[in-house]
N, C-alpha and C. Protein backbone atom coordinates (compact mmCIF):
# COMPACT_ATOMS: atom_id res chain seq x y z
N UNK A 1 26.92 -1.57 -35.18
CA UNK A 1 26.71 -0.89 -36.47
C UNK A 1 26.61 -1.90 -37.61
N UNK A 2 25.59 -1.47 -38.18
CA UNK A 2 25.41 -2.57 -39.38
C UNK A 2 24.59 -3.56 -39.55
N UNK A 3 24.37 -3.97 -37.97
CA UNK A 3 23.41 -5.32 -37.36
C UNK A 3 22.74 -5.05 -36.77
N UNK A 4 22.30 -3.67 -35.97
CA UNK A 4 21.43 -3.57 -34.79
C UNK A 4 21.88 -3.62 -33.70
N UNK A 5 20.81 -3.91 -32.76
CA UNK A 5 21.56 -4.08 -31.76
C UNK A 5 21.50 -5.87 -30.64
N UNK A 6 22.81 -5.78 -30.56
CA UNK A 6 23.50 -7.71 -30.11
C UNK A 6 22.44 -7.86 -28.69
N UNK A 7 22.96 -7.98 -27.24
CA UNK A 7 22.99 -8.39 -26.30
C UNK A 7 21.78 -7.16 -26.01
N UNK A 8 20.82 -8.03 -24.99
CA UNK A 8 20.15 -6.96 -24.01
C UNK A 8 19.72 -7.37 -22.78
N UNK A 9 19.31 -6.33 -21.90
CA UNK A 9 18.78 -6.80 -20.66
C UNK A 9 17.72 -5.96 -20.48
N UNK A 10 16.90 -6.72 -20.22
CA UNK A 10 15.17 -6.08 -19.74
C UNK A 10 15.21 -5.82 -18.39
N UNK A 11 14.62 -5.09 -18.01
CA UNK A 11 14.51 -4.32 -16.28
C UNK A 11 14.00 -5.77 -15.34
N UNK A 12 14.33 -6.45 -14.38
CA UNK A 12 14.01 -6.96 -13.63
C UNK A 12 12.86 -6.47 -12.27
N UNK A 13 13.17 -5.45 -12.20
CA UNK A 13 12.74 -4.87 -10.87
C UNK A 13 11.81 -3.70 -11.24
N UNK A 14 10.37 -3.39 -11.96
CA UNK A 14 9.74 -2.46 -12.44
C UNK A 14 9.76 -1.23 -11.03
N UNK A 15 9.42 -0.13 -10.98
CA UNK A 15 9.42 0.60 -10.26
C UNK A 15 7.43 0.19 -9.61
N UNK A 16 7.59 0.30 -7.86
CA UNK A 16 5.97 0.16 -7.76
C UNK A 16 5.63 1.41 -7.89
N UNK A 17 4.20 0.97 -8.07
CA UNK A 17 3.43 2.36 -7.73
C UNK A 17 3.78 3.15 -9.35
N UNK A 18 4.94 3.37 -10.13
CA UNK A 18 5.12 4.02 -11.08
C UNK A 18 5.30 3.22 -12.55
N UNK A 19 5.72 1.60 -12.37
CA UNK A 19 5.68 1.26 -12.99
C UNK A 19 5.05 0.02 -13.67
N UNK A 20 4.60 -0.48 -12.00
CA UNK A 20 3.31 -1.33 -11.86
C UNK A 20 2.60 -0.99 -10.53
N UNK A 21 1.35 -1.45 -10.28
CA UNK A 21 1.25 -0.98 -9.53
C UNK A 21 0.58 -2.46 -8.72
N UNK A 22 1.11 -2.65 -7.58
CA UNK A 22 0.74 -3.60 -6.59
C UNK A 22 -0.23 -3.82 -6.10
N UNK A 23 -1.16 -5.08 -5.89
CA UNK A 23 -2.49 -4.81 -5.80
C UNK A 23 -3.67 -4.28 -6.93
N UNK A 24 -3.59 -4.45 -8.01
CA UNK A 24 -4.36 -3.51 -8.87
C UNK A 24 -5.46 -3.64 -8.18
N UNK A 25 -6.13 -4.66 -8.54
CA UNK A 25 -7.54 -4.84 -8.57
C UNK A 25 -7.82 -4.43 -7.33
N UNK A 26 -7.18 -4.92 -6.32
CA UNK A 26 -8.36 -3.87 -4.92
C UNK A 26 -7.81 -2.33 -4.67
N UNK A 27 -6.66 -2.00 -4.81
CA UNK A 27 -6.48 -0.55 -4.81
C UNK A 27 -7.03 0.80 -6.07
N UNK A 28 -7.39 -0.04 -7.32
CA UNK A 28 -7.71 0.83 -8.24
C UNK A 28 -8.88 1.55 -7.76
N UNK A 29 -10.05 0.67 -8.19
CA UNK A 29 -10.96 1.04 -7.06
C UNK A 29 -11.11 2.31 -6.19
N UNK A 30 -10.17 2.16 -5.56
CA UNK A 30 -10.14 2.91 -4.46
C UNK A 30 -9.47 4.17 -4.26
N UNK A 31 -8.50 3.88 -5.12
CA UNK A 31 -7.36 5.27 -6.14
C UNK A 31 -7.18 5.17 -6.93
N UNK A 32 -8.09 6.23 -7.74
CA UNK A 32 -8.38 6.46 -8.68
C UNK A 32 -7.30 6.93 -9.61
N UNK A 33 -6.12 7.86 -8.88
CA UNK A 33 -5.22 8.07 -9.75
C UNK A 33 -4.26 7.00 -9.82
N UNK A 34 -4.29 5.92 -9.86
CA UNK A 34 -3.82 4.35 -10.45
C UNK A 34 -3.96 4.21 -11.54
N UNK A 35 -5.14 4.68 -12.08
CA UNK A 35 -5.79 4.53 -13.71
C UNK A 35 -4.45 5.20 -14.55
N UNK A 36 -3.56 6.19 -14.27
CA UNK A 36 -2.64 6.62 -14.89
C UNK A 36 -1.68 5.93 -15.19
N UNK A 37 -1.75 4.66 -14.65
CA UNK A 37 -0.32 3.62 -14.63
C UNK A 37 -1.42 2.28 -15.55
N UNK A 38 -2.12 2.40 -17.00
CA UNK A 38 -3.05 1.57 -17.32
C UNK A 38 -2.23 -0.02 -17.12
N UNK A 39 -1.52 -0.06 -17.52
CA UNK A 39 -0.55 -1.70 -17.59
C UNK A 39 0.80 -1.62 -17.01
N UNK A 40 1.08 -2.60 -16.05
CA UNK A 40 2.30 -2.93 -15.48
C UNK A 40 3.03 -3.32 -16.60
N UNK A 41 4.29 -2.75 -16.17
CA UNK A 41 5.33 -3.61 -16.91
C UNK A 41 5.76 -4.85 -16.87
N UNK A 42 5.95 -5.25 -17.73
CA UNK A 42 6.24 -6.78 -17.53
C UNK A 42 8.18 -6.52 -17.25
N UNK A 43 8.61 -7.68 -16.39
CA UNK A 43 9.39 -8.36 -15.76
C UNK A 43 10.45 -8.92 -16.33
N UNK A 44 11.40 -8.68 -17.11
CA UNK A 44 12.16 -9.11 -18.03
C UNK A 44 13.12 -10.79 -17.30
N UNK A 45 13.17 -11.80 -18.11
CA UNK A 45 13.75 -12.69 -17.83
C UNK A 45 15.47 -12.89 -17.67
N UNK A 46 15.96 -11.87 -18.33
CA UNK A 46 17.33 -11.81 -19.13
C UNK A 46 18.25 -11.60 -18.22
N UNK A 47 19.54 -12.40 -18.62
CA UNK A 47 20.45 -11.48 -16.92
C UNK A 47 20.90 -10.44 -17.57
N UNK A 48 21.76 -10.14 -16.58
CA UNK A 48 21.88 -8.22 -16.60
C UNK A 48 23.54 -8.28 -16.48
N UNK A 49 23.95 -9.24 -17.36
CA UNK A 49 25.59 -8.94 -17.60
C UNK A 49 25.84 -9.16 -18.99
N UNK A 50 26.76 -8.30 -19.75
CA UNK A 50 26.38 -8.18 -20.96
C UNK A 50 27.77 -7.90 -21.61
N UNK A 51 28.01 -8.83 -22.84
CA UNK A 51 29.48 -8.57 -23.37
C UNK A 51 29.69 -7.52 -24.03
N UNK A 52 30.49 -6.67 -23.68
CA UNK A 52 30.62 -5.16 -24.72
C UNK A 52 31.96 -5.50 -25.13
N UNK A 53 32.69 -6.22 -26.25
CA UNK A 53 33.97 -6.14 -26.92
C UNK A 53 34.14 -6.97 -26.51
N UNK A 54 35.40 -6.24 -25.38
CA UNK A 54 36.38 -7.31 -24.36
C UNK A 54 35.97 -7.46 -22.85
N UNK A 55 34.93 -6.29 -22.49
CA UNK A 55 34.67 -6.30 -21.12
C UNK A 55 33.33 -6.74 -21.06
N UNK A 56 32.81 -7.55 -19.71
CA UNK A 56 31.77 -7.69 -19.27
C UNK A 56 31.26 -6.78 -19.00
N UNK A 57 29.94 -6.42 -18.73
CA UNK A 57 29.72 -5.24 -18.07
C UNK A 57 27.88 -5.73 -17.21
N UNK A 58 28.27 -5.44 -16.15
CA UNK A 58 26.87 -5.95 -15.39
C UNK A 58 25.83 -4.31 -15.23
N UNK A 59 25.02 -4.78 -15.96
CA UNK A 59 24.03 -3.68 -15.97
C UNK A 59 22.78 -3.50 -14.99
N UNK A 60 22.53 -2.24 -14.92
CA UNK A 60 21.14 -2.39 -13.85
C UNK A 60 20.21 -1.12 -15.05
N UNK A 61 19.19 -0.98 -14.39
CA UNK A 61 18.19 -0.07 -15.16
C UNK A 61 17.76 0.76 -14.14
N UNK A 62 17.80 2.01 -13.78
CA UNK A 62 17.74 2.98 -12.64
C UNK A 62 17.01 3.06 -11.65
N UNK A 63 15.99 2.50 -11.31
CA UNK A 63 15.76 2.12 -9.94
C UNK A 63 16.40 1.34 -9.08
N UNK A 64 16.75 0.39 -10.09
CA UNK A 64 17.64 -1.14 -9.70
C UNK A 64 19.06 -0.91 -9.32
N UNK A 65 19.66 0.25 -9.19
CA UNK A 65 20.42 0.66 -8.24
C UNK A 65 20.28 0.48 -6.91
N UNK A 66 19.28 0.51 -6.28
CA UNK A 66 18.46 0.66 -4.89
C UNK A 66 18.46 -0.81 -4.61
N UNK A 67 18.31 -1.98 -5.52
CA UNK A 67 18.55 -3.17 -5.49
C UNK A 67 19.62 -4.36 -5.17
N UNK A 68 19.63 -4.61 -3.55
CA UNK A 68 21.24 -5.18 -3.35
C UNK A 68 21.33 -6.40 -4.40
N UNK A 69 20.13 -7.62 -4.47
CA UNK A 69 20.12 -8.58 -5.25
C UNK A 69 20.65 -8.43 -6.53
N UNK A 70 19.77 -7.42 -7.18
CA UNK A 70 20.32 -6.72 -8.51
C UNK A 70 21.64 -6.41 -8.99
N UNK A 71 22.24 -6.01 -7.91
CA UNK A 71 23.44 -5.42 -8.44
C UNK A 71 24.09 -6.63 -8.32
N UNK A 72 24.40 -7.05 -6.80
CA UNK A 72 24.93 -8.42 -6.71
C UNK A 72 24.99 -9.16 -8.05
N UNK A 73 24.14 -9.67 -8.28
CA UNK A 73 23.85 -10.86 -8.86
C UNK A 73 24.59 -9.88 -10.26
N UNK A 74 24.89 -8.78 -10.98
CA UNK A 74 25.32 -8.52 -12.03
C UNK A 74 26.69 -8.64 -11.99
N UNK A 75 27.34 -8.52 -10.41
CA UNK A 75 29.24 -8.84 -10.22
C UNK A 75 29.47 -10.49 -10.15
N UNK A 76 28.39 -10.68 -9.53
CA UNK A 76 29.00 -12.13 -9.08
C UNK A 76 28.78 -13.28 -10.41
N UNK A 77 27.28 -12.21 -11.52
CA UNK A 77 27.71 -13.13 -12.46
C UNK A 77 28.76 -12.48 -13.73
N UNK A 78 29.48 -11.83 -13.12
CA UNK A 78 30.55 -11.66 -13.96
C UNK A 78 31.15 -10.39 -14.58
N UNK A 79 29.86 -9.38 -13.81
CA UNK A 79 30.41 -7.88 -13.98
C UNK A 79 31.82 -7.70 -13.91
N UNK A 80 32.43 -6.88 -14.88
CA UNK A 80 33.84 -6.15 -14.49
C UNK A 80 33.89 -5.02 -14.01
N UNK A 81 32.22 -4.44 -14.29
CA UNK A 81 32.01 -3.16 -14.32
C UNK A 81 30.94 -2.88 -14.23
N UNK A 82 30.30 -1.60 -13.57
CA UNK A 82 28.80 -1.38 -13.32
C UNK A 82 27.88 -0.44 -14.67
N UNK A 83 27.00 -0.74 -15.10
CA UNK A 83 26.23 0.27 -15.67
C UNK A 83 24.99 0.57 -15.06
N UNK A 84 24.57 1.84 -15.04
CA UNK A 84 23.28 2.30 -14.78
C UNK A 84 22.67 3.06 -16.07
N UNK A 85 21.84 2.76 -16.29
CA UNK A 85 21.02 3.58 -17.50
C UNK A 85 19.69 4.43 -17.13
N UNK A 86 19.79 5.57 -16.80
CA UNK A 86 18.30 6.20 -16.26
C UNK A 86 17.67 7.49 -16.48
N UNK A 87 16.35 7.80 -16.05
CA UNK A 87 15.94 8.65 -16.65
C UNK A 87 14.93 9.33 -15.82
N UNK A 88 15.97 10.54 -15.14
CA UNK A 88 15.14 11.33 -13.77
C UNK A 88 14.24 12.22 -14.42
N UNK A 89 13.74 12.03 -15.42
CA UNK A 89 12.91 13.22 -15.93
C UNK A 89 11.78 13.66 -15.02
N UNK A 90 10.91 12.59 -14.24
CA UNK A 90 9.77 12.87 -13.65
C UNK A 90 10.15 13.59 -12.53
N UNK A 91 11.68 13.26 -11.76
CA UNK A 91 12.38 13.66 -10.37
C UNK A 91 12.88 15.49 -10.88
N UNK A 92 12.87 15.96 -11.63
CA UNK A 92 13.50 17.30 -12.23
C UNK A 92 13.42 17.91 -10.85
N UNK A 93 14.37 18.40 -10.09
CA UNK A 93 14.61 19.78 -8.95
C UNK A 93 14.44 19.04 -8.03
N UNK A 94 14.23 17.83 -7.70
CA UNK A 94 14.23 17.03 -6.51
C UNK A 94 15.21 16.15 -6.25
N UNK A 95 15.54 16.13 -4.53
CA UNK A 95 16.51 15.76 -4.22
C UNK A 95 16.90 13.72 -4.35
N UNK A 96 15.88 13.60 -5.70
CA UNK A 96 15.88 12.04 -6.05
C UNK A 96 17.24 11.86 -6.86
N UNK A 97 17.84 13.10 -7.69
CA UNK A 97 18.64 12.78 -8.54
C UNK A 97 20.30 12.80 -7.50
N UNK A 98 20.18 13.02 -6.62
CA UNK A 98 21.11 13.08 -5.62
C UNK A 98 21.86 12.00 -4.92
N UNK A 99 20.38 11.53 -4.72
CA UNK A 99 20.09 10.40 -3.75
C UNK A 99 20.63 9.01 -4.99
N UNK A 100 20.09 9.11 -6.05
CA UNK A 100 20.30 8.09 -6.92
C UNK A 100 21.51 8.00 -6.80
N UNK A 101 22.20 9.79 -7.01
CA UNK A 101 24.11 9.20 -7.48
C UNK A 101 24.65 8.60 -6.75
N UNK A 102 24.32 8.93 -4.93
CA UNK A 102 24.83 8.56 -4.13
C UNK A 102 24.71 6.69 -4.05
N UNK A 103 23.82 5.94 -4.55
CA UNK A 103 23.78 5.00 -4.29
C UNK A 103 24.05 4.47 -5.63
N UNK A 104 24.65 5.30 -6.55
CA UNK A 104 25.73 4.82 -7.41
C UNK A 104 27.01 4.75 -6.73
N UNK A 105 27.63 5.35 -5.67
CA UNK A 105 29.07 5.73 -5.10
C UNK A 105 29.03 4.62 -4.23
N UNK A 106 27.76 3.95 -3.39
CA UNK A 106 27.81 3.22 -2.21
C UNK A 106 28.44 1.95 -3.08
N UNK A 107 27.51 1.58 -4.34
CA UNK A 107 27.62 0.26 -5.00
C UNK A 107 29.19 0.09 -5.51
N UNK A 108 29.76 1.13 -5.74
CA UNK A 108 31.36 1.22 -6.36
C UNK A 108 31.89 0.63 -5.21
N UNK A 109 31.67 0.72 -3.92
CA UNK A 109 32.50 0.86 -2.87
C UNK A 109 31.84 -0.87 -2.54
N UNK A 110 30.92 -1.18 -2.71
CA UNK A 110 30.75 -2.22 -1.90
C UNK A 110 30.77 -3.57 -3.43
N UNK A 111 31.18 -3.11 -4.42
CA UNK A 111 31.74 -4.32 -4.57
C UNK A 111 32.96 -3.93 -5.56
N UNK A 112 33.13 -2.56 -5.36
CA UNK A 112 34.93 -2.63 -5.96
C UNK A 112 34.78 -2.55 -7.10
N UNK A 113 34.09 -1.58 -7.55
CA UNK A 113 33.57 -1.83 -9.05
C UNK A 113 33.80 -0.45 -9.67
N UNK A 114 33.91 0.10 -10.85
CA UNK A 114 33.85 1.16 -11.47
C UNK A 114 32.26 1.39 -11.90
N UNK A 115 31.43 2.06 -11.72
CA UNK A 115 30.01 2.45 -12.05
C UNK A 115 30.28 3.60 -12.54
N UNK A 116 29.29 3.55 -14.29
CA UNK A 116 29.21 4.06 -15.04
C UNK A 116 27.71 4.49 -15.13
N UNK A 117 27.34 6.12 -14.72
CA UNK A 117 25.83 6.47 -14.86
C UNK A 117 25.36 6.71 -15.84
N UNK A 118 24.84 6.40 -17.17
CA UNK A 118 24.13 7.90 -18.37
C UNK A 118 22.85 7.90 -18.21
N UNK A 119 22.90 9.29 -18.29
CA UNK A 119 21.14 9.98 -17.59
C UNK A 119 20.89 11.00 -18.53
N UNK A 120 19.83 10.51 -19.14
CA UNK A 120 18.82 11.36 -20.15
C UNK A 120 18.56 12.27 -19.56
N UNK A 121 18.45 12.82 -17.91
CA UNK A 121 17.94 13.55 -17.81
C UNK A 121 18.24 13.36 -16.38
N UNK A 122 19.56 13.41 -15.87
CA UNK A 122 19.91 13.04 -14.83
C UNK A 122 21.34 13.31 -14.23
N UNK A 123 22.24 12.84 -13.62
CA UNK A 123 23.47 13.17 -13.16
C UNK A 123 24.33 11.80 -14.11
N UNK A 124 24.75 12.30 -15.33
CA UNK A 124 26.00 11.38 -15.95
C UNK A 124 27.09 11.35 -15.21
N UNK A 125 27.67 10.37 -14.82
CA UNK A 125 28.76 9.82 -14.06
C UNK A 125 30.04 9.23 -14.17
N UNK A 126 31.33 8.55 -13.74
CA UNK A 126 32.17 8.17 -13.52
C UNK A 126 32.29 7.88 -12.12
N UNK A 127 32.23 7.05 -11.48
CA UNK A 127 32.25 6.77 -10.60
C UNK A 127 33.15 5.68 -10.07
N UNK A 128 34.92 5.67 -9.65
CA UNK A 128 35.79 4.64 -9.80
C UNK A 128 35.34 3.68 -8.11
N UNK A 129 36.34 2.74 -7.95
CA UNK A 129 35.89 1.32 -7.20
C UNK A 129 35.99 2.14 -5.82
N UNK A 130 36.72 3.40 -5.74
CA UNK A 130 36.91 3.73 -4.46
C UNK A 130 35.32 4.61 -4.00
N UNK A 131 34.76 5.08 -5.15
CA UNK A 131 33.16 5.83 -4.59
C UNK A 131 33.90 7.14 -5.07
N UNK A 132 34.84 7.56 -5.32
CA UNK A 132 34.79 9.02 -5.63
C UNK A 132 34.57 9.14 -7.34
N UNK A 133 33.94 10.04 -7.47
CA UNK A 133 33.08 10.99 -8.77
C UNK A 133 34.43 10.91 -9.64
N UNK A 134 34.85 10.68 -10.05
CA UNK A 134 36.14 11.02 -11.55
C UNK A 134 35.94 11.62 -12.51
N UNK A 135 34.52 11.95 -13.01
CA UNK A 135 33.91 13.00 -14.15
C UNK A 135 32.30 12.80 -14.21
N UNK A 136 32.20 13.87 -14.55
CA UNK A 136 30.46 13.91 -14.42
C UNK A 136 30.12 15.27 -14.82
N UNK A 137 28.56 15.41 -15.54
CA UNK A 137 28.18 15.99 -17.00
C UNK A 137 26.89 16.60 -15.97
N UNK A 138 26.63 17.61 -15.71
CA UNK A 138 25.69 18.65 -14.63
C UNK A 138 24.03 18.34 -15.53
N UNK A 139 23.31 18.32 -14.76
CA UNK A 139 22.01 17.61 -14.79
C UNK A 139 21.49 18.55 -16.60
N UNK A 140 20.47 17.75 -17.11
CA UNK A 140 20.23 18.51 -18.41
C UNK A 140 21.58 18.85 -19.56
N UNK A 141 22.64 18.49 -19.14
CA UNK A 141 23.45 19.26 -20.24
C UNK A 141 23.64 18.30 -21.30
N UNK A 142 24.00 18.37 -22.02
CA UNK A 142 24.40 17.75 -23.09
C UNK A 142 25.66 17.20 -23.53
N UNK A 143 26.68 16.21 -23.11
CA UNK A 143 27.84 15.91 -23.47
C UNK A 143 27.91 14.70 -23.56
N UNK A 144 29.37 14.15 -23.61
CA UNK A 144 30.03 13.09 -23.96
C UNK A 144 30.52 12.56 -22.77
N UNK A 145 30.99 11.72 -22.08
CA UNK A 145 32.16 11.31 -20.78
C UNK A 145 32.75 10.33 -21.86
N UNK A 146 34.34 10.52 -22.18
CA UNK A 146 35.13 9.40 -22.19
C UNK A 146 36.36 9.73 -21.38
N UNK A 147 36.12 7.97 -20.66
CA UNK A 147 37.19 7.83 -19.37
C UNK A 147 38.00 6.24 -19.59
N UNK A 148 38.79 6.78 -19.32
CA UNK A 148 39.38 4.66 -18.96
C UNK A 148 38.71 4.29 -17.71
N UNK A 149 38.72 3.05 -17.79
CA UNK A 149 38.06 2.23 -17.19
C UNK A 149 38.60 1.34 -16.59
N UNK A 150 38.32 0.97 -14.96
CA UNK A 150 39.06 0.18 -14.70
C UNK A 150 38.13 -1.08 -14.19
N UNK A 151 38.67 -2.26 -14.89
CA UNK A 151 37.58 -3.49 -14.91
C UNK A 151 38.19 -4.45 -14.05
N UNK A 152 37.22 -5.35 -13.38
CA UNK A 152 38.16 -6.14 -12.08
C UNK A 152 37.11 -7.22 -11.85
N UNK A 153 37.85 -7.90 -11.48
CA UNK A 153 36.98 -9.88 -11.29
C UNK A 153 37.08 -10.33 -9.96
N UNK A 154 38.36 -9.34 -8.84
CA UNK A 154 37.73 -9.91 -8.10
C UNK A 154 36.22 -9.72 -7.21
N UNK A 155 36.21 -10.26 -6.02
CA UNK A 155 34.70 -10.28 -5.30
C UNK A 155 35.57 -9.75 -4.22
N UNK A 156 34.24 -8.80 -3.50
CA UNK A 156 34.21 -8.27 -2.07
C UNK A 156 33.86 -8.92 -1.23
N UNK A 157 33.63 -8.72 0.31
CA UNK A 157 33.42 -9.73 0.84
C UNK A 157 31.47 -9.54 0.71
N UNK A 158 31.24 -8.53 0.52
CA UNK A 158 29.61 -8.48 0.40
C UNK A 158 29.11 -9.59 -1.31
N UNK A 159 29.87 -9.10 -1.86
CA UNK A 159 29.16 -10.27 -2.81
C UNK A 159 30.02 -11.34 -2.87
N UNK A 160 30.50 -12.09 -1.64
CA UNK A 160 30.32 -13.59 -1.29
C UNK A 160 29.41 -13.81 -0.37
N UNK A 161 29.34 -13.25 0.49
CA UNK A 161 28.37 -13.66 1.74
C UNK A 161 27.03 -12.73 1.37
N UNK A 162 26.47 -11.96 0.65
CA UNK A 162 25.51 -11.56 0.26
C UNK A 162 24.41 -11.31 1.34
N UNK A 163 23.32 -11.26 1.64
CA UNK A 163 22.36 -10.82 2.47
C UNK A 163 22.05 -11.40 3.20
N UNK A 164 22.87 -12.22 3.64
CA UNK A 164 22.46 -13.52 5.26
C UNK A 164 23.25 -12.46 6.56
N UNK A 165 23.94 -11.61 6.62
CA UNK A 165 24.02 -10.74 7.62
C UNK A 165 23.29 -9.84 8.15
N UNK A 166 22.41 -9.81 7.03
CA UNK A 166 21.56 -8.58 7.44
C UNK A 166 20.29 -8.93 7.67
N UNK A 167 19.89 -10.37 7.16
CA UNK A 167 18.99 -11.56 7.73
C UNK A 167 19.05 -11.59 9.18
N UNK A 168 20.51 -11.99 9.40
CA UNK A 168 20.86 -12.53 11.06
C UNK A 168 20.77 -11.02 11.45
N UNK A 169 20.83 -10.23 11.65
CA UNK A 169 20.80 -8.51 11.95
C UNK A 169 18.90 -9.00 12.75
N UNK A 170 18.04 -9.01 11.30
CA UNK A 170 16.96 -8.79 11.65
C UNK A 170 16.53 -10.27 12.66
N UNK A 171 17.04 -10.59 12.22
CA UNK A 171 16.43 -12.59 13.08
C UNK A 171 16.90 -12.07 14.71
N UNK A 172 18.19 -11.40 14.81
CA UNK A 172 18.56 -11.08 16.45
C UNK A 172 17.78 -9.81 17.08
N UNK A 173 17.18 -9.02 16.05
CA UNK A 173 16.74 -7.89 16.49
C UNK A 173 15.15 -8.53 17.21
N UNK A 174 14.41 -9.36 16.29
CA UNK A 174 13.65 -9.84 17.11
C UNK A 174 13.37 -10.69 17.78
N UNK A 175 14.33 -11.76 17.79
CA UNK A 175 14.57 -12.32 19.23
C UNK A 175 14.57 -11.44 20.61
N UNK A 176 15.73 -10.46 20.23
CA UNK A 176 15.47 -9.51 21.31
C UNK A 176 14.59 -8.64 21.22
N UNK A 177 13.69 -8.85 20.70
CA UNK A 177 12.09 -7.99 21.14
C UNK A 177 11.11 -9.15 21.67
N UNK A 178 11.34 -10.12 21.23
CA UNK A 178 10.41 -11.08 21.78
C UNK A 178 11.30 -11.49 23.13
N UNK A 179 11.90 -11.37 23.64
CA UNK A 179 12.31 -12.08 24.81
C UNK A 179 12.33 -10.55 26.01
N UNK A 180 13.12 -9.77 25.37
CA UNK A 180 12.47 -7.96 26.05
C UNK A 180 11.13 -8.26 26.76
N UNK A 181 9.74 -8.46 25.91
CA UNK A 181 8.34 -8.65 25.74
C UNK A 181 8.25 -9.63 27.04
N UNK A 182 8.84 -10.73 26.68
CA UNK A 182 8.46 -11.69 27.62
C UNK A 182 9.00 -11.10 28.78
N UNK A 183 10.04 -11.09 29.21
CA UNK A 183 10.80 -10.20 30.11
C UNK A 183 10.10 -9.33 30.76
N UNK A 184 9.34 -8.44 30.51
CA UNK A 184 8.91 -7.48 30.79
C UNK A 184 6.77 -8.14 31.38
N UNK A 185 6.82 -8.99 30.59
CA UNK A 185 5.46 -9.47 31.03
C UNK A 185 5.56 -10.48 32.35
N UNK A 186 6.52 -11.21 32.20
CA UNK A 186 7.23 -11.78 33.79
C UNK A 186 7.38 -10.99 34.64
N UNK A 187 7.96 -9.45 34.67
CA UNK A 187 8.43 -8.56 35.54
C UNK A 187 6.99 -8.19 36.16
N UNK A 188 6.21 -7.57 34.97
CA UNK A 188 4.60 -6.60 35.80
C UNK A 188 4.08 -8.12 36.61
N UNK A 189 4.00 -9.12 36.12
CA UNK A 189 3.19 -10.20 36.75
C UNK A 189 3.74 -10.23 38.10
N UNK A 190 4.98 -10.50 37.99
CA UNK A 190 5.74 -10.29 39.37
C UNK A 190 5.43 -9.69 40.19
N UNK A 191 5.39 -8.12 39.67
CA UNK A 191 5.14 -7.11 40.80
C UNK A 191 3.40 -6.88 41.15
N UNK A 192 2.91 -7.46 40.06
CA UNK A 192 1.30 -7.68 40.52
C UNK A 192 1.05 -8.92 41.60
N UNK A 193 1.53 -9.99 41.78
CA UNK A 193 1.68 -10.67 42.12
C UNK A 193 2.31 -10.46 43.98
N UNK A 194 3.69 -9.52 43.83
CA UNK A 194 3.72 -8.91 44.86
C UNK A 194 3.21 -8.06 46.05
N UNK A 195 2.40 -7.73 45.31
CA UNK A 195 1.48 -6.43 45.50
C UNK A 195 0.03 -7.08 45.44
N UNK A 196 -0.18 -8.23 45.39
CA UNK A 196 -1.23 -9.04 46.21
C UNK A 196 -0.79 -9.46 47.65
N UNK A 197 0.01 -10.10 47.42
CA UNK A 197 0.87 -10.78 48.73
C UNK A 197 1.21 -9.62 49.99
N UNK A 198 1.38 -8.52 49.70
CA UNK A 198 1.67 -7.56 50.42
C UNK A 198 0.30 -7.18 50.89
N UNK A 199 -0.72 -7.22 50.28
CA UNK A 199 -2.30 -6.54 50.69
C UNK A 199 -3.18 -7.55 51.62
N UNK A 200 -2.61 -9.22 51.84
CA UNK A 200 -3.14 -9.71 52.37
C UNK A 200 -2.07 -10.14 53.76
N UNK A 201 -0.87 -9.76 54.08
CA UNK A 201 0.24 -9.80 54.97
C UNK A 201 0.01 -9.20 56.07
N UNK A 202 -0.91 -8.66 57.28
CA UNK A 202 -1.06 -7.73 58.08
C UNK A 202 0.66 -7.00 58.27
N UNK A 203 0.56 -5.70 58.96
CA UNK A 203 1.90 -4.81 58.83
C UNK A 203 2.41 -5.89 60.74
């Protein structure tokens, strides 16, 4: 008050398809309803942790919920606390505004965080470190949430070791498809192979 406004963070992660769209130049062309999305958004540089008073507060912009990097990177650089800021207007009666909260509840839980939702047009939230709902404002209505807050520094074990498990997840999954593959191309050769040897063997 008085000055405007201090600290900000620009969206990192535009929405595809809705908020840029991938490929312009050879898909426009070709889908036509692309022309509705005339200019991508640009990509904001800024981090996404932000001093409010006394608390940090690591922010995301509402897609960027869906974002493990995103969020990560808003605790580990110093979140006490989660914000989401969003705006389901286009999602109205669909089961997107659902799906969003829920992966407001996953993020509480996986890094121990209090997440805070406000939705123009969406499910307003409270959401404490354990994933359960503590107060929340029914889609379209109009109110206020004030809650205490509980703010916390330490780290989970997901935002220390961050996405190299789920790297090694996919790196073993296809090893074992490529060696399955091979496996299995050794086996038919085999039995083709057998099944020569048997046709030239008199009984």
């Amino acid at each position: 008050p008085g000055s405007g406004p201090g600290q900000k963070y620009v969206k990192r992660h535009p929405v595809p398809f809705g908020e840029f769209v991938p490929f312009r130049s050879v898909l426009t062309p070709i889908i036509g309803r692309y022309q509705r999305v005339p200019r991508d958004f640009a990509v904001g540089p800024f981090s996404n942790v932000l001093q409010l008073g006394p608390a940090r507060i690591g922010d995301v912009i509402c897609f960027e919920v869906a974002e493990d990097t995103i969020v990560r990177d808003a605790v580990v650089g110093g979140g006490r606390a989660i914000s989401v800021q969003t705006n389901n207007a286009t999602f109205g009666g669909t089961a997107q505004l659902d799906q969003q909260a829920a992966m407001a509840r996953i993020r509480a839980v996986e890094h121990a965080r209090t997440v805070l939702v406000a939705a123009t047009s969406g499910i307003t939230m409270v959401v404490n470190p354990a994933g359960n709902i503590v107060a929340s404002v029914p889609v379209d209505a109009q109110a206020d949430l004030v809650r205490p807050v509980q703010l916390r520094d330490s780290l989970t074990i997901a935002d220390r070791v961050g996405a190299w498990p789920e790297w090694a997840c996919v790196i073993a999954a296809l090893c074992a498809t490529v060696i399955g593959a091979v496996g299995r191309r050794r086996s038919s050769r085999a039995t083709r192979a057998a099944g020569k040897l048997g046709s030239v063997i008199p009984d």
